[in-house]
C-alpha atoms as a PDB file:
ATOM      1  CA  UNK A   1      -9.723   7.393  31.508  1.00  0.00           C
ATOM      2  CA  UNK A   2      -7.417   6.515  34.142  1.00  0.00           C
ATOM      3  CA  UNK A   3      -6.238  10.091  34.957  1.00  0.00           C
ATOM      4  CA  UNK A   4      -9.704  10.773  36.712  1.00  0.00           C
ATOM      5  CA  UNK A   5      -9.719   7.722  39.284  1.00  0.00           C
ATOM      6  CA  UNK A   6      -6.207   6.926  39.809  1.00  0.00           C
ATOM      7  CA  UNK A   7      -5.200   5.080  42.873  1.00  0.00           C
ATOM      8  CA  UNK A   8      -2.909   6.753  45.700  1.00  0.00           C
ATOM      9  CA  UNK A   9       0.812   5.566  45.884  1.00  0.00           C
ATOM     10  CA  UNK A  10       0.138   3.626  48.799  1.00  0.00           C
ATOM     11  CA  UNK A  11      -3.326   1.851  47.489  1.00  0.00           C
ATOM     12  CA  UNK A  12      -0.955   0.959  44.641  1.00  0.00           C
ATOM     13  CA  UNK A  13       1.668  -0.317  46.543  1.00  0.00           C
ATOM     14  CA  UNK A  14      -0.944  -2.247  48.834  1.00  0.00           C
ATOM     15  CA  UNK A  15      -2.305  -4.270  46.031  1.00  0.00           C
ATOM     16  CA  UNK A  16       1.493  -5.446  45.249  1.00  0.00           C
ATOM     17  CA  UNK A  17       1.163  -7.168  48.780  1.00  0.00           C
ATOM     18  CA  UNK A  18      -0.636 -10.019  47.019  1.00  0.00           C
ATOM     19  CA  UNK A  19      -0.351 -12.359  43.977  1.00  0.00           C
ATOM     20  CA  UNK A  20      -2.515 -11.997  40.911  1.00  0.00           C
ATOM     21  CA  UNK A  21      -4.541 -15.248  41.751  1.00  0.00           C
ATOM     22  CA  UNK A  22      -5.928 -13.584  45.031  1.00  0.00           C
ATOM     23  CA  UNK A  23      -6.268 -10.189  43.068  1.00  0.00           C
ATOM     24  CA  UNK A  24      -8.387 -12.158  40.748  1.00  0.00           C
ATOM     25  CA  UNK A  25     -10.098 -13.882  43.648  1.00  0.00           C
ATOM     26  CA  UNK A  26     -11.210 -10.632  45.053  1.00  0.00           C
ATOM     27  CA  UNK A  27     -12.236  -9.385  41.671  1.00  0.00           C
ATOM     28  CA  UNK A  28     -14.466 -11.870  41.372  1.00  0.00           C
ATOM     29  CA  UNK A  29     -16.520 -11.232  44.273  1.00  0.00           C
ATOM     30  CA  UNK A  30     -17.533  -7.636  43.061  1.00  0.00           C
ATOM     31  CA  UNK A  31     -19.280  -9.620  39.643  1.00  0.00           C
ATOM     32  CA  UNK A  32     -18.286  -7.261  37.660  1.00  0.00           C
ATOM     33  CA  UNK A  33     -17.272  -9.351  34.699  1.00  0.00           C
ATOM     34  CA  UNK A  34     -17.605 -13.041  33.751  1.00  0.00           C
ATOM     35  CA  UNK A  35     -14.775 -14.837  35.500  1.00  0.00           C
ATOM     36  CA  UNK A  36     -13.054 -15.851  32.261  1.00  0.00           C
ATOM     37  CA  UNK A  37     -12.199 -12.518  30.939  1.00  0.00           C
ATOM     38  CA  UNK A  38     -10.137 -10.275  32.333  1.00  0.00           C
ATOM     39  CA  UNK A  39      -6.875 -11.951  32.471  1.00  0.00           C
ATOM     40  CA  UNK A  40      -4.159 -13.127  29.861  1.00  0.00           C
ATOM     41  CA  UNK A  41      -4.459 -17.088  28.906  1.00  0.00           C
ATOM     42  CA  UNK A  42      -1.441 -19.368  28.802  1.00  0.00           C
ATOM     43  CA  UNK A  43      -0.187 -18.202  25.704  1.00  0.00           C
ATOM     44  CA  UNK A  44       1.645 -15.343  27.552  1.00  0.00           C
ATOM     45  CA  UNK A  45       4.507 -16.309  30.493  1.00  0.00           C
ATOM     46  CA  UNK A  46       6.117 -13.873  33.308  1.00  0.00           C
ATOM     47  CA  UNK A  47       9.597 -14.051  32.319  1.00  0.00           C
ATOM     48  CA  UNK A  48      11.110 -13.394  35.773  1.00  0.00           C
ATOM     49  CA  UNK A  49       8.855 -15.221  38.038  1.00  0.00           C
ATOM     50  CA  UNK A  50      10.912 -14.259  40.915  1.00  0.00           C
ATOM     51  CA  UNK A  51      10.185 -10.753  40.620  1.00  0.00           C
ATOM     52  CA  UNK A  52       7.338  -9.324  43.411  1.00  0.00           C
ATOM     53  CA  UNK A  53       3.871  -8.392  41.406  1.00  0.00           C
ATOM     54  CA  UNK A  54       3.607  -5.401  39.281  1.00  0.00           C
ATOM     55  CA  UNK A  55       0.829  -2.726  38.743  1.00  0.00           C
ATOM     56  CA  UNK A  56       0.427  -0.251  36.378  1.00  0.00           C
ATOM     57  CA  UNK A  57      -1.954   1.455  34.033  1.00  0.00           C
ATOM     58  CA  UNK A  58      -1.559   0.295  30.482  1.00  0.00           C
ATOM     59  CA  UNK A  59      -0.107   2.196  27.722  1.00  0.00           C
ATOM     60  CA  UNK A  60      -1.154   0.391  24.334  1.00  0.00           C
ATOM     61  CA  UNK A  61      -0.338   0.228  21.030  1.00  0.00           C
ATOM     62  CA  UNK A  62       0.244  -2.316  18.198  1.00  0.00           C
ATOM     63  CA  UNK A  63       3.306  -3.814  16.881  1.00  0.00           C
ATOM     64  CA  UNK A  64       4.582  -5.814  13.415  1.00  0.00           C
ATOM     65  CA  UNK A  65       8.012  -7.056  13.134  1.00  0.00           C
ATOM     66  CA  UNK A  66       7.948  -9.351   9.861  1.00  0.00           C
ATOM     67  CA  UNK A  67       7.438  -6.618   7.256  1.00  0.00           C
ATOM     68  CA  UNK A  68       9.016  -2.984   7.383  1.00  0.00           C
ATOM     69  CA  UNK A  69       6.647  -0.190   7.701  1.00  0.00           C
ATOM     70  CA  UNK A  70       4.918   1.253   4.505  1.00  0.00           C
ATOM     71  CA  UNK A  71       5.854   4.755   5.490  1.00  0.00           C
ATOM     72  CA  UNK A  72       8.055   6.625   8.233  1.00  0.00           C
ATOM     73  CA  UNK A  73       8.426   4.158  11.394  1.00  0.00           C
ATOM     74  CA  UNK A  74      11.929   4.137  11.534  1.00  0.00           C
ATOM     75  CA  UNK A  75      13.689   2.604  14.122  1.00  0.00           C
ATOM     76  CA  UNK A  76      15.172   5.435  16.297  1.00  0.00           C
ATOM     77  CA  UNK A  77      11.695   8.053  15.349  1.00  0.00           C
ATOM     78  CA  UNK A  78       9.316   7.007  18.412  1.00  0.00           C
ATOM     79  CA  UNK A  79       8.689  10.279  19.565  1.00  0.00           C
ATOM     80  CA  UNK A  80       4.905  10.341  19.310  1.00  0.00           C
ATOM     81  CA  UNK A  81       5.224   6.929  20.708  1.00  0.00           C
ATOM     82  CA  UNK A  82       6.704   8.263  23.828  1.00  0.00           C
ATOM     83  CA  UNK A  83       4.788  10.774  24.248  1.00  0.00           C
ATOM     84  CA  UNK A  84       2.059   8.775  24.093  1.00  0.00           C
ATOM     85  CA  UNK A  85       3.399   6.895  26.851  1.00  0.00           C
ATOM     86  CA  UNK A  86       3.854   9.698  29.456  1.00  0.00           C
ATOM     87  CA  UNK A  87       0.278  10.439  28.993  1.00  0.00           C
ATOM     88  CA  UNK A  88      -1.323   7.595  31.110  1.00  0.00           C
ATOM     89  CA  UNK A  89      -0.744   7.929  34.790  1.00  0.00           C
ATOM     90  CA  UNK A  90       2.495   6.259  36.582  1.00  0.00           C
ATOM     91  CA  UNK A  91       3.208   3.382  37.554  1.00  0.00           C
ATOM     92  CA  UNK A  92       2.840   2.389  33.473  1.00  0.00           C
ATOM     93  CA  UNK A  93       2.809  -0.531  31.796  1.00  0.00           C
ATOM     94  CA  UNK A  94       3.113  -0.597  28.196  1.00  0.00           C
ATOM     95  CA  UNK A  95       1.008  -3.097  26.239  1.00  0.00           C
ATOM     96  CA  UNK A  96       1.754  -3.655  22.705  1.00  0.00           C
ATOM     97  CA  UNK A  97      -0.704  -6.471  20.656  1.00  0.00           C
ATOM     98  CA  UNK A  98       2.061  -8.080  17.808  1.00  0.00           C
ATOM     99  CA  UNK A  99      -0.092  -8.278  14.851  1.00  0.00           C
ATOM    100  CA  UNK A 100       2.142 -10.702  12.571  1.00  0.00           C
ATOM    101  CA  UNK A 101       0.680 -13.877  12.131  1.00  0.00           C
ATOM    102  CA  UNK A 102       2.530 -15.954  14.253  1.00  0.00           C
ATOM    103  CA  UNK A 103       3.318 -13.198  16.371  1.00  0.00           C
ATOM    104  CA  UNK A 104       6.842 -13.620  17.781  1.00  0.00           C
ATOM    105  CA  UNK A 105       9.321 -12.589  14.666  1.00  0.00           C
ATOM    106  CA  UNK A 106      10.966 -10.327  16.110  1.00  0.00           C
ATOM    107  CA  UNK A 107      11.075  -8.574  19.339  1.00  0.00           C
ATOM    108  CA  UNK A 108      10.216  -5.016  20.037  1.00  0.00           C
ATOM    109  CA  UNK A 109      11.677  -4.725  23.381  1.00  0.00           C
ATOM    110  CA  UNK A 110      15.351  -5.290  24.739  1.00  0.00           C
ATOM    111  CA  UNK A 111      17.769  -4.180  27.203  1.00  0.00           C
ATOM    112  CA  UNK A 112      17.834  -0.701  25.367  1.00  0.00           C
ATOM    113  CA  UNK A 113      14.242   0.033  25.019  1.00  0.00           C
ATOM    114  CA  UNK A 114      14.118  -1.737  28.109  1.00  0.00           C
ATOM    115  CA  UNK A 115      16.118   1.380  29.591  1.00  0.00           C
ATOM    116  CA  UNK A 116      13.478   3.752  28.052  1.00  0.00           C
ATOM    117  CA  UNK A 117      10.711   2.155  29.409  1.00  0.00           C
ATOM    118  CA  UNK A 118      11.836   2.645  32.827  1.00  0.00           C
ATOM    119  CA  UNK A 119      13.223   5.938  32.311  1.00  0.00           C
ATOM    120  CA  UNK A 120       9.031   6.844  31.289  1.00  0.00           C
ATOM    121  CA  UNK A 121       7.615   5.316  34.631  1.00  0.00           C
ATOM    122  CA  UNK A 122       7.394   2.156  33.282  1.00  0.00           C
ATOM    123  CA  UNK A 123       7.232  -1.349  35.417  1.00  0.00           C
ATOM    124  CA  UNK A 124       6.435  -4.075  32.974  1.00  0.00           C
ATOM    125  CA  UNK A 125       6.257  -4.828  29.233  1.00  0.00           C
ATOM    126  CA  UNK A 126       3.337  -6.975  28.099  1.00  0.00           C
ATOM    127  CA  UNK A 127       2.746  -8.406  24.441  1.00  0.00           C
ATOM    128  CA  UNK A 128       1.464 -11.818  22.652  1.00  0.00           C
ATOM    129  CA  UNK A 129       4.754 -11.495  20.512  1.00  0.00           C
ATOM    130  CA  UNK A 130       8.483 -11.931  21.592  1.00  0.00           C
ATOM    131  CA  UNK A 131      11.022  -9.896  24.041  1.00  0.00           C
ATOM    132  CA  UNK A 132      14.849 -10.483  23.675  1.00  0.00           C
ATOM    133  CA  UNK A 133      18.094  -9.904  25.976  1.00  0.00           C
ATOM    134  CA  UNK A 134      16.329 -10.879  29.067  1.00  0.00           C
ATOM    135  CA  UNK A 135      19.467 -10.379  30.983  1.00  0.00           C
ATOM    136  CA  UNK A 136      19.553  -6.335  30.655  1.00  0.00           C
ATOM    137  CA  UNK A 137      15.965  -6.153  30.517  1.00  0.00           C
ATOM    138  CA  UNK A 138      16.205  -7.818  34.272  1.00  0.00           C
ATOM    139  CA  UNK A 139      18.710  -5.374  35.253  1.00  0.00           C
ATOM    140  CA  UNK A 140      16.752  -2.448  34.293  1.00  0.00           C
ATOM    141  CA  UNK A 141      14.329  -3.469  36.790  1.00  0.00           C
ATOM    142  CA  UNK A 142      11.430  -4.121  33.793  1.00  0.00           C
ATOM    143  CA  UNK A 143       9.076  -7.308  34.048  1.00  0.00           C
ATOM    144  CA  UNK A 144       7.969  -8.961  31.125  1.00  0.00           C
ATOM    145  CA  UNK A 145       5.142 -11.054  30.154  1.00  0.00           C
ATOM    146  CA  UNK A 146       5.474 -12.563  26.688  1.00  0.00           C
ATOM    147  CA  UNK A 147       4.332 -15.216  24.582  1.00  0.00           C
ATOM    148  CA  UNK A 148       7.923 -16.303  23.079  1.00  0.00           C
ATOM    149  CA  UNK A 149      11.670 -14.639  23.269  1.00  0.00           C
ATOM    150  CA  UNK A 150      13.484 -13.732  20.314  1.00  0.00           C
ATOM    151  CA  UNK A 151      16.783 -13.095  18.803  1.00  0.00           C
ATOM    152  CA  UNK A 152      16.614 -10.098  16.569  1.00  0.00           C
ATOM    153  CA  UNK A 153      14.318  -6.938  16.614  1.00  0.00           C
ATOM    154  CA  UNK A 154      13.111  -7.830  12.801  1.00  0.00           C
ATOM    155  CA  UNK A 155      11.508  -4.835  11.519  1.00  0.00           C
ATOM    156  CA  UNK A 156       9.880  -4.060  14.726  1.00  0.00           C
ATOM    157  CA  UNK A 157       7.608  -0.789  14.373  1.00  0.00           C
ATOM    158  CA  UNK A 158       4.630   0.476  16.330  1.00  0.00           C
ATOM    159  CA  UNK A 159       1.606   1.823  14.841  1.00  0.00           C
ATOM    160  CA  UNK A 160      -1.911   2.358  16.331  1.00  0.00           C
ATOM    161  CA  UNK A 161      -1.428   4.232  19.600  1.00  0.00           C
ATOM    162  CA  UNK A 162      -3.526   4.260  22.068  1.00  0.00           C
ATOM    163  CA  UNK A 163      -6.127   1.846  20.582  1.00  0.00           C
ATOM    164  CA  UNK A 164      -7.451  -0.832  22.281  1.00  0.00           C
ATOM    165  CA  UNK A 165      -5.867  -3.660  21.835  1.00  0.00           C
ATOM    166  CA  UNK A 166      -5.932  -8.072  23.102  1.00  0.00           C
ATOM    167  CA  UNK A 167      -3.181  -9.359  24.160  1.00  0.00           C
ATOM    168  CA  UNK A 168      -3.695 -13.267  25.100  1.00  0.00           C
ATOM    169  CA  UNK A 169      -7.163 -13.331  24.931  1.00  0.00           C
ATOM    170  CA  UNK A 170      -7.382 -10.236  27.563  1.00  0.00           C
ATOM    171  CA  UNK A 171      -8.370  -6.849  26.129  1.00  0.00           C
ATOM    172  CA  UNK A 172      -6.806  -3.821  27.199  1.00  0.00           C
ATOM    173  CA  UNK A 173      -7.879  -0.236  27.300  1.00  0.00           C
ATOM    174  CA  UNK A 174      -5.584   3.087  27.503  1.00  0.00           C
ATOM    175  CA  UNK A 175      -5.165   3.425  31.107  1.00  0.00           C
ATOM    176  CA  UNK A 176      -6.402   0.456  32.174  1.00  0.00           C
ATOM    177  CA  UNK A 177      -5.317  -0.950  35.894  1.00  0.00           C
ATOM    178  CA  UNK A 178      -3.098  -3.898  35.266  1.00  0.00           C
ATOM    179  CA  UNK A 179      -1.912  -6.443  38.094  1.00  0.00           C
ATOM    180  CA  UNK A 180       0.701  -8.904  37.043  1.00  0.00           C
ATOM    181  CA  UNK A 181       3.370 -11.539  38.650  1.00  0.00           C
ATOM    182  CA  UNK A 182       4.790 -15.375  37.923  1.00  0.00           C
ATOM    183  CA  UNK A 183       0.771 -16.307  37.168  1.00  0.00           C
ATOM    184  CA  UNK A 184       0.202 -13.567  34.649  1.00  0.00           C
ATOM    185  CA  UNK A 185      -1.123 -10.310  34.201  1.00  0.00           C
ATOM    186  CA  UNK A 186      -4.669  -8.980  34.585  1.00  0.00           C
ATOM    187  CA  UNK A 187      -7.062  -6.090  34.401  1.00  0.00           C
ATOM    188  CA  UNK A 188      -8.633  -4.644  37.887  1.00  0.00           C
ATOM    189  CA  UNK A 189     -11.990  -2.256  36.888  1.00  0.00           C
ATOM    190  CA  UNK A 190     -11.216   0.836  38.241  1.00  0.00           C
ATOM    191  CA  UNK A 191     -14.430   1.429  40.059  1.00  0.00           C
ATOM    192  CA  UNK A 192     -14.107  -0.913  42.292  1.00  0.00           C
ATOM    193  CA  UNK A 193      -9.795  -0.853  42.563  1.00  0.00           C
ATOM    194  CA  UNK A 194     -10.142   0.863  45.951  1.00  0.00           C
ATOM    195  CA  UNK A 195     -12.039  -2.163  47.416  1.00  0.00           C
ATOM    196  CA  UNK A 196      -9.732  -4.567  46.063  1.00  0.00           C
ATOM    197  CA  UNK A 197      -7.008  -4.707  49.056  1.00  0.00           C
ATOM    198  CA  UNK A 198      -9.874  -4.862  51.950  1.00  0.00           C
ATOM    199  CA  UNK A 199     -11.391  -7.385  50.201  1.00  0.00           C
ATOM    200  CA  UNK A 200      -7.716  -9.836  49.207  1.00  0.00           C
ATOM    201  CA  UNK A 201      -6.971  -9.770  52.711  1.00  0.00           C
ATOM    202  CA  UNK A 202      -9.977 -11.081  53.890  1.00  0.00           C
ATOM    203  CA  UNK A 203      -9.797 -13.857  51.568  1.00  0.00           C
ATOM    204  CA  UNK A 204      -6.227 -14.645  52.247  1.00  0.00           C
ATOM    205  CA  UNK A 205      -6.854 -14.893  56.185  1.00  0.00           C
ATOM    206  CA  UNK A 206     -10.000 -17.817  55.133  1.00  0.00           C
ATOM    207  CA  UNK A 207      -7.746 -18.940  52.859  1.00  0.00           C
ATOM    208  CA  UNK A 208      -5.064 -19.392  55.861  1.00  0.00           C
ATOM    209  CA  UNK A 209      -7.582 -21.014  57.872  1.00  0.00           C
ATOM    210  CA  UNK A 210      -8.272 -24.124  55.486  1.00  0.00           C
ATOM    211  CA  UNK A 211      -5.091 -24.672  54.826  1.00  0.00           C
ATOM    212  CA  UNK A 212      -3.981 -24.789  58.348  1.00  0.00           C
ATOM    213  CA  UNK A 213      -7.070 -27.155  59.238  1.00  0.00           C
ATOM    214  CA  UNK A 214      -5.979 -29.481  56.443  1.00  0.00           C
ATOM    215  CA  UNK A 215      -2.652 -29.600  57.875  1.00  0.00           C
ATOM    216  CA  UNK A 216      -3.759 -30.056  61.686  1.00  0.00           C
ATOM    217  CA  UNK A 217      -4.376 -33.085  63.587  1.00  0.00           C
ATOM    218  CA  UNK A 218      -8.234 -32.314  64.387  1.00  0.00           C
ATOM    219  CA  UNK A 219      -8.892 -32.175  60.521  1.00  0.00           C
ATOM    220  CA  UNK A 220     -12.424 -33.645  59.327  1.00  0.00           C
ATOM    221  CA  UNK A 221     -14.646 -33.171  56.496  1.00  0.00           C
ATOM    222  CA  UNK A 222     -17.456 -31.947  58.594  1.00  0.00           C
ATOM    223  CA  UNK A 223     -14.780 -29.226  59.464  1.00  0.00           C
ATOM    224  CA  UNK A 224     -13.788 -28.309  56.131  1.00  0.00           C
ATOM    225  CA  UNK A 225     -16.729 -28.486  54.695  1.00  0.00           C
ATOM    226  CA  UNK A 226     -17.700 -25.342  57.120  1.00  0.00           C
ATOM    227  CA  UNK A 227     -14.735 -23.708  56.536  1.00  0.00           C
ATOM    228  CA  UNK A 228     -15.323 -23.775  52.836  1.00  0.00           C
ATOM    229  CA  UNK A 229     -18.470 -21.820  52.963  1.00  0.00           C
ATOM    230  CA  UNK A 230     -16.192 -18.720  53.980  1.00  0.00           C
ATOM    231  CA  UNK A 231     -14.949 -18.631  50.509  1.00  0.00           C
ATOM    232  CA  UNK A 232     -18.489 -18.881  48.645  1.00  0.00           C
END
């Protein structure tokens, strides 16, 4: 669990410096995991791409919207749900894995739960199903990444907290270090999460490098060819 080996504020804030591709970049250089898990798939889209990156440890659950609940659920009664919530370490994100088949009917967060999220520590909202008045949800300073928007909230109740859950195509633990921005969202392994920053910038700076050689006069293959190495 996350409580054990979470980050300082300012390694937190350090690993907001860069985007989610080079976050991923310097993931992969640790081989901790195969390089195509571990972040969401296309099916999910950063609805305010504009917004810097996000991280946060997740808060999961699972959702339904097209059929009421069987018992209890009801709309305002989220209590346990909250509490649940306040439980992982802050910065949060909360994950929730919509479970109708298509997902999308209706949309669990708005500009109100919106409101509660960020009054519980939370940064960002991720799910496979829909979100809804984008507008408010932007003003209460909450990113989203969803796979569809919404009009109505349907019969949207939660059920399964603090379960793992997978959420386009990425699975997500309780506590779990997430990294999001306008690419998408992904997981960072906690044991290495400390390394991840030293490791980003160095790749940025080679990164810097080929792209100002391939923009310079003196630009040959010969030369990029060694410059690519850096990055191997």
């Amino acid at each position: 669990m996350a409580t054990t080996l979470a980050l300082t504020h300012e390694q937190l804030e350090s690993l907001r410096q860069f985007d989610s591709c080079t976050i991923a970049n310097a993931v992969e250089r640790f081989n901790v995991r195969l390089r195509n898990t571990g972040f969401t798939n296309a099916s999910v889209r950063c609805m305010f791409p504009e917004v810097r990156p996000v991280v946060g440890y997740a808060a999961t659950a699972r959702l339904r919207c097209g059929e009421p609940p069987m018992v209890g659920g009801l709309f305002h009664d989220r209590t346990e749900f909250w509490n649940s919530i306040v439980q992982i370490p802050a910065p949060r994100i909360l994950v929730l894995q919509d479970m109708d088949d298509p997902p999308g009917q209706g949309a669990f967060v708005g500009d109100v739960h919106a409101a509660i999220l960020r009054a519980l520590g939370c940064v960002a909202y991720l799910t496979n199903g829909a979100v809804r008045e984008l507008p408010g949800v932007r003003e209460n300073g909450i990113q989203l990444f969803a796979g569809s928007t919404a009009v109505s909230h349907a019969y949207a109740h939660i059920f399964e907290i603090g379960t793992p859950v997978v959420v386009g195509g990425m699975e997500v633990r309780p506590g779990d270090l997430l990294h999001g921005d306008q690419h998408g969202i992904l997981t960072i392994p906690l044991r290495i999460a400390g390394e991840i920053h030293g490791v980003a910038e160095g790749l940025r700076r080679q990164e810097r490098k080929i792209i100002e050689l391939c923009r310079s006069s003196s630009f040959s293959i010969s030369k990029l060819k060694e410059a690519m190495t850096s990055l191997r």
